[in-house]
N, C-alpha and C. Protein backbone atom coordinates (compact mmCIF):
# COMPACT_ATOMS: atom_id res chain seq x y z
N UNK A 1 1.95 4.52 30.14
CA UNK A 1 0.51 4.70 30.12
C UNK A 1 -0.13 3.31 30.10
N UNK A 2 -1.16 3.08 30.88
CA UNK A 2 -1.39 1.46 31.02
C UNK A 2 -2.90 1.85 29.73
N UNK A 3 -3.10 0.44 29.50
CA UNK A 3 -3.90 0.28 28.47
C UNK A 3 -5.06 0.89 28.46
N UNK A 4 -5.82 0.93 29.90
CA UNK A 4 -7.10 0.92 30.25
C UNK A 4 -6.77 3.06 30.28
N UNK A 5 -5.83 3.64 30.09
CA UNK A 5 -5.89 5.39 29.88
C UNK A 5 -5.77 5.46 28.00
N UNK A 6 -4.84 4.32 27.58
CA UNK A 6 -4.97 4.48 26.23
C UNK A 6 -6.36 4.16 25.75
N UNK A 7 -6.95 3.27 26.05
CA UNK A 7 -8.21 3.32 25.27
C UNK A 7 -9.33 4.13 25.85
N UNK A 8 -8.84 4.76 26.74
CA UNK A 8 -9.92 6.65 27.06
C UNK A 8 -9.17 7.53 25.78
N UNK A 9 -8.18 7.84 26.00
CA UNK A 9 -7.93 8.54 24.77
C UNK A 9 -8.25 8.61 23.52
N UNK A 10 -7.83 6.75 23.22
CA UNK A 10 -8.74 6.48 21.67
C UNK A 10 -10.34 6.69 21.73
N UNK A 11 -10.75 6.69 22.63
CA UNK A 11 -12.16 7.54 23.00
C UNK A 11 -12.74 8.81 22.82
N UNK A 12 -11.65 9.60 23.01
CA UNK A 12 -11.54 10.85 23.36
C UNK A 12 -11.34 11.76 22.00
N UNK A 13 -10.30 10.52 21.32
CA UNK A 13 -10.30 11.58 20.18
C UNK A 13 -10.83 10.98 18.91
N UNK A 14 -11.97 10.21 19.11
CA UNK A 14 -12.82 9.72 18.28
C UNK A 14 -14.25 10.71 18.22
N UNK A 15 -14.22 11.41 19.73
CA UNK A 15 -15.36 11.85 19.91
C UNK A 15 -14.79 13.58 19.13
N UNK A 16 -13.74 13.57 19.41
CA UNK A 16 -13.53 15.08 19.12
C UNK A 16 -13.54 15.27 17.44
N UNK A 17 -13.15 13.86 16.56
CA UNK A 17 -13.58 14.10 15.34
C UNK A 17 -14.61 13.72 15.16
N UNK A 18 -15.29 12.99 15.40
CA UNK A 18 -16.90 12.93 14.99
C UNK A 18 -17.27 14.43 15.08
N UNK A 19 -17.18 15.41 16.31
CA UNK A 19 -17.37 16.56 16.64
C UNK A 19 -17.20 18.05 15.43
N UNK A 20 -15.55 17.33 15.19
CA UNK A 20 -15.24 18.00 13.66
C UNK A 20 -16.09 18.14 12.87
N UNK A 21 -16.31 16.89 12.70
CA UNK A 21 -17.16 16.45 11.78
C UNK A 21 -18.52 17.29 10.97
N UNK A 22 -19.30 17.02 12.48
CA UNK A 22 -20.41 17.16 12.69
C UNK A 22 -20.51 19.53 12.42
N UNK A 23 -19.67 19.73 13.03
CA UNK A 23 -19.14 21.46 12.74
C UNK A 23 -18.85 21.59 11.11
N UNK A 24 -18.29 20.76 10.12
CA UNK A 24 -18.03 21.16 9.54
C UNK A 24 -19.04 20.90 8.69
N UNK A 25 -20.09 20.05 8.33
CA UNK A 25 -21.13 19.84 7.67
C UNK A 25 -22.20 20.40 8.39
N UNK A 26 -22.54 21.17 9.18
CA UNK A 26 -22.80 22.03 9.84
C UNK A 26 -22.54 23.63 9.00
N UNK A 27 -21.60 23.95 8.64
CA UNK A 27 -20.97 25.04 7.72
C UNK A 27 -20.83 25.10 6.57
N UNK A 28 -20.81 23.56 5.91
CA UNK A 28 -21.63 23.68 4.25
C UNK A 28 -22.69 23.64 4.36
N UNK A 29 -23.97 22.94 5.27
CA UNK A 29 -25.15 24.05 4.81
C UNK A 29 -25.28 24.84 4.99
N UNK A 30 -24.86 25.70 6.12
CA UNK A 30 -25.30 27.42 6.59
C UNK A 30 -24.40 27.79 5.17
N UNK A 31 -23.71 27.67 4.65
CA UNK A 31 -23.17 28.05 3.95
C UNK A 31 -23.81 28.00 2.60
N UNK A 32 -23.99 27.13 1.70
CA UNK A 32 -25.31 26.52 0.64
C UNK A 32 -26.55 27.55 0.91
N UNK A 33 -27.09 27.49 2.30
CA UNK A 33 -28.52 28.12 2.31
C UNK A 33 -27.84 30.01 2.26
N UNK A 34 -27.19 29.76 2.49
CA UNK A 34 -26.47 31.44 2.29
C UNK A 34 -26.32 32.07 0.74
N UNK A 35 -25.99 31.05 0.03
CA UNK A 35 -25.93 31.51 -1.84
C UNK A 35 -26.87 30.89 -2.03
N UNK A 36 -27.56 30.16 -1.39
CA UNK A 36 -29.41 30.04 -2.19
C UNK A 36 -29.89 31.34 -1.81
N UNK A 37 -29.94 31.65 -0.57
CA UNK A 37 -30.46 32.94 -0.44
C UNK A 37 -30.25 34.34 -0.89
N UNK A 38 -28.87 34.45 -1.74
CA UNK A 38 -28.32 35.68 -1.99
C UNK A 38 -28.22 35.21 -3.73
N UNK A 39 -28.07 34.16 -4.29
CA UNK A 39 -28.11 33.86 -5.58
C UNK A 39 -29.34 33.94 -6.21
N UNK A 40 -30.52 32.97 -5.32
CA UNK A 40 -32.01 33.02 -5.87
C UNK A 40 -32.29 33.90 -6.16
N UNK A 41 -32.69 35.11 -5.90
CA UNK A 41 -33.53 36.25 -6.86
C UNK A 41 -33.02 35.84 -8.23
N UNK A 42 -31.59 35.88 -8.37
CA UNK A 42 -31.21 36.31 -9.75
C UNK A 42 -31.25 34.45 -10.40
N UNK A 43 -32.16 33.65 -10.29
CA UNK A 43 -32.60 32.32 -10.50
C UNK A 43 -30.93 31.47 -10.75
N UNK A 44 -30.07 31.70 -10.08
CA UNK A 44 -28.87 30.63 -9.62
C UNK A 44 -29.49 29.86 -8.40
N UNK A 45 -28.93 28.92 -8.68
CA UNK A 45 -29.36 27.57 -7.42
C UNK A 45 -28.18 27.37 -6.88
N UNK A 46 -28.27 26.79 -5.64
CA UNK A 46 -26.80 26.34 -5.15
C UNK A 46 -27.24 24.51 -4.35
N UNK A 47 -26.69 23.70 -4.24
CA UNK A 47 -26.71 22.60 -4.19
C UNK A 47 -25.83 22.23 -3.39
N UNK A 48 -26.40 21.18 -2.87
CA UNK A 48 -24.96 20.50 -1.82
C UNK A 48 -25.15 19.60 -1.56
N UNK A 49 -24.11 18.34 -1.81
CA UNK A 49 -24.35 16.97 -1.96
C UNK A 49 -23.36 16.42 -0.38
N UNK A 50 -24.56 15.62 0.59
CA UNK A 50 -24.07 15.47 1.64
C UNK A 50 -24.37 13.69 1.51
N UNK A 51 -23.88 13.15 1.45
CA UNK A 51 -24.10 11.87 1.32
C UNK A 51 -23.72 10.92 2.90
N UNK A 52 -24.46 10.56 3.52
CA UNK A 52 -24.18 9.59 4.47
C UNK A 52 -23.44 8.63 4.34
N UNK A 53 -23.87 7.51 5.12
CA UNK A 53 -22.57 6.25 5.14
C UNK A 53 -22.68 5.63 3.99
N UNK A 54 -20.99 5.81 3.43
CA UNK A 54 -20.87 5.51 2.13
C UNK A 54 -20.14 3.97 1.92
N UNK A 55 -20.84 2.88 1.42
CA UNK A 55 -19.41 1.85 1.64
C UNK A 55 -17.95 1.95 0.55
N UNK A 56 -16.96 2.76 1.55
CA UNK A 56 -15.89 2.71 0.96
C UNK A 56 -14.66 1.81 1.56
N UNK A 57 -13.46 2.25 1.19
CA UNK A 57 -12.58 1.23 1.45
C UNK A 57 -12.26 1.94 3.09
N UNK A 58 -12.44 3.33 3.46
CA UNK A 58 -12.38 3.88 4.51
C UNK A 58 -13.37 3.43 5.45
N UNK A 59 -14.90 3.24 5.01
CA UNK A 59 -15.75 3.14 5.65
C UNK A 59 -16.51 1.68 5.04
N UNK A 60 -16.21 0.69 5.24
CA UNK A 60 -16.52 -0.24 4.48
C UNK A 60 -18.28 -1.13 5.21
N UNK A 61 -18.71 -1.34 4.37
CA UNK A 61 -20.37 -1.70 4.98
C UNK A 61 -20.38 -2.86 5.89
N UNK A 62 -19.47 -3.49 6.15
CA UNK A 62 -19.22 -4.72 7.48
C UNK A 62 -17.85 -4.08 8.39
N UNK A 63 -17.78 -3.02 8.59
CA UNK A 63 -17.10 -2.27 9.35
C UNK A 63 -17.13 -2.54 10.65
N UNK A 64 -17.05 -2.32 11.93
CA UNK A 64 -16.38 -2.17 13.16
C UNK A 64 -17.83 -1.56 13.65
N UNK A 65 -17.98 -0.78 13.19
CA UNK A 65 -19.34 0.38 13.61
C UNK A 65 -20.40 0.29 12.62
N UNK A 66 -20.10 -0.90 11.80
CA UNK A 66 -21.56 -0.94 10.36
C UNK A 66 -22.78 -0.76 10.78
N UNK A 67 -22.96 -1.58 11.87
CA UNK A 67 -24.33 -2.01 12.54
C UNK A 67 -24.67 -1.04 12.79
N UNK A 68 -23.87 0.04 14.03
CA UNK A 68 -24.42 0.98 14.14
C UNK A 68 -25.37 2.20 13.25
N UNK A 69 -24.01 2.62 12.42
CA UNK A 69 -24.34 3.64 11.32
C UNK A 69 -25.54 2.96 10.27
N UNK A 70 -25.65 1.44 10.34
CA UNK A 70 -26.63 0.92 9.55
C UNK A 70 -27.85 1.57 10.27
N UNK A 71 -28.24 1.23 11.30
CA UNK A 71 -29.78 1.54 12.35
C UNK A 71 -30.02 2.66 12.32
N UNK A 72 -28.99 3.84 11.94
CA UNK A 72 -29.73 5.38 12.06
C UNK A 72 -29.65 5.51 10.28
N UNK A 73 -29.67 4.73 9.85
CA UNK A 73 -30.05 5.08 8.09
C UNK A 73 -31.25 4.38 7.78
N UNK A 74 -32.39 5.76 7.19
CA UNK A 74 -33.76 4.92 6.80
C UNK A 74 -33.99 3.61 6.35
N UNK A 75 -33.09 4.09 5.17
CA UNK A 75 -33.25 2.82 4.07
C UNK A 75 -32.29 1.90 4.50
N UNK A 76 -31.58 1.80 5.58
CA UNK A 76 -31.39 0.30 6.23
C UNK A 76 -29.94 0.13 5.90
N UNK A 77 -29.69 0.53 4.48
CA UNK A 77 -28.14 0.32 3.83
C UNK A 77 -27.22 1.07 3.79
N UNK A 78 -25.97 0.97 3.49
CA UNK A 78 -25.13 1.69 3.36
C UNK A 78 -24.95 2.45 1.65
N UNK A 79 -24.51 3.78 1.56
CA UNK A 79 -24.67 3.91 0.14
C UNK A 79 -23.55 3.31 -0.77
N UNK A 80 -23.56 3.69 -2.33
CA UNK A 80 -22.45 3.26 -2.83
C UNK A 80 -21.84 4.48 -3.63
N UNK A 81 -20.83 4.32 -3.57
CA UNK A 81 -20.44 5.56 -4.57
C UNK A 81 -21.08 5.66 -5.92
N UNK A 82 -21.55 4.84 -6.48
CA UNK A 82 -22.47 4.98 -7.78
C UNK A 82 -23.65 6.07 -7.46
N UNK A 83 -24.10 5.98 -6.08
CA UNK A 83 -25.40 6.57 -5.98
C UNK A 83 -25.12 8.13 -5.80
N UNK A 84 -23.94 8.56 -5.40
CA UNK A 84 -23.42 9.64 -5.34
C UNK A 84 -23.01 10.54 -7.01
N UNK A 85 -22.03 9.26 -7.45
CA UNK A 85 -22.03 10.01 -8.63
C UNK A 85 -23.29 10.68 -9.61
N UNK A 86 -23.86 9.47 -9.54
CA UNK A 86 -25.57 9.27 -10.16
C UNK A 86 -25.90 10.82 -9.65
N UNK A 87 -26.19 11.26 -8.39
CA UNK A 87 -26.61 12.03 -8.20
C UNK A 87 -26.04 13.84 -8.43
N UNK A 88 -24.63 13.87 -8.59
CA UNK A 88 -24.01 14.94 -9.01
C UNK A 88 -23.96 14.86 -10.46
N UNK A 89 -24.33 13.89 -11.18
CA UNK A 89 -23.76 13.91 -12.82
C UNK A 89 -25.44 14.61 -12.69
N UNK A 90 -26.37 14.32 -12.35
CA UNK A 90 -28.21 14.85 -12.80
C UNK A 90 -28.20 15.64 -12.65
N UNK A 91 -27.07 16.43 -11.35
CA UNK A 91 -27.40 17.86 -10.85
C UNK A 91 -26.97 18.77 -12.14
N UNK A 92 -25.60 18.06 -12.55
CA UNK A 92 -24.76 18.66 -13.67
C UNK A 92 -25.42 19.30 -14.48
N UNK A 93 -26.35 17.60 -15.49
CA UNK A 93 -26.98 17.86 -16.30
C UNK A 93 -27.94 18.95 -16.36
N UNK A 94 -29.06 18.55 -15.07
CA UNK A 94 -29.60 19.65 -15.42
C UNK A 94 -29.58 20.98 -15.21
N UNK A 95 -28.47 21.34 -14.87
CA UNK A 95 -27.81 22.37 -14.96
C UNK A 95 -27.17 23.35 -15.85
N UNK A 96 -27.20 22.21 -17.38
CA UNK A 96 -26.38 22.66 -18.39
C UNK A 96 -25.04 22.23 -18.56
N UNK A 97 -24.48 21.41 -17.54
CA UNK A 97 -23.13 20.94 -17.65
C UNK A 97 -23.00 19.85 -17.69
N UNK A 98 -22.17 19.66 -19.28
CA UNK A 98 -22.12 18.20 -19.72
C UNK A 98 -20.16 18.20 -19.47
């Protein structure tokens, strides 16, 4: 296989997981708005923590593609896992779960 078919492929199946991707967070919210809708009467909430580009050791904020994923995020930055936790420990709380 000469180089110039291998790097269609590495193309190819970059696009097909982004694609994954994109289907499967796609199906936790239809999914979320499904037990908001069938939980709410009886005042249960359902929540779902989708966090964008996170700088991890997978996805690191001077990455290969930073720039990119930087320009389609409002706030300009990449997140941090603090801001994630931060945000599921409040849900916890006020939830009743310590």
């Amino acid at each position: 296989m000469s180089a110039k078919h291998a790097d269609r492929l590495k193309g190819l199946e970059a696009a097909i997981e982004a694609s994954r991707a994109g289907h499967d967070q796609a199906a936790r919210q239809s999914f979320t708005r499904g037990l908001a809708h069938e939980l709410g009467p009886r005042d249960i909430t359902a929540n779902l923590v989708q966090p964008g580009s996170t700088d991890t050791d997978m996805n690191p904020a001077d990455g290969e593609f930073s720039d990119v994923q930087r320009s389609l995020i409002p706030l300009g930055r990449f997140g941090a896992p603090a801001d994630v936790a931060t945000t599921v420990a409040f849900l916890a709380m006020c939830f009743g779960v310590e």
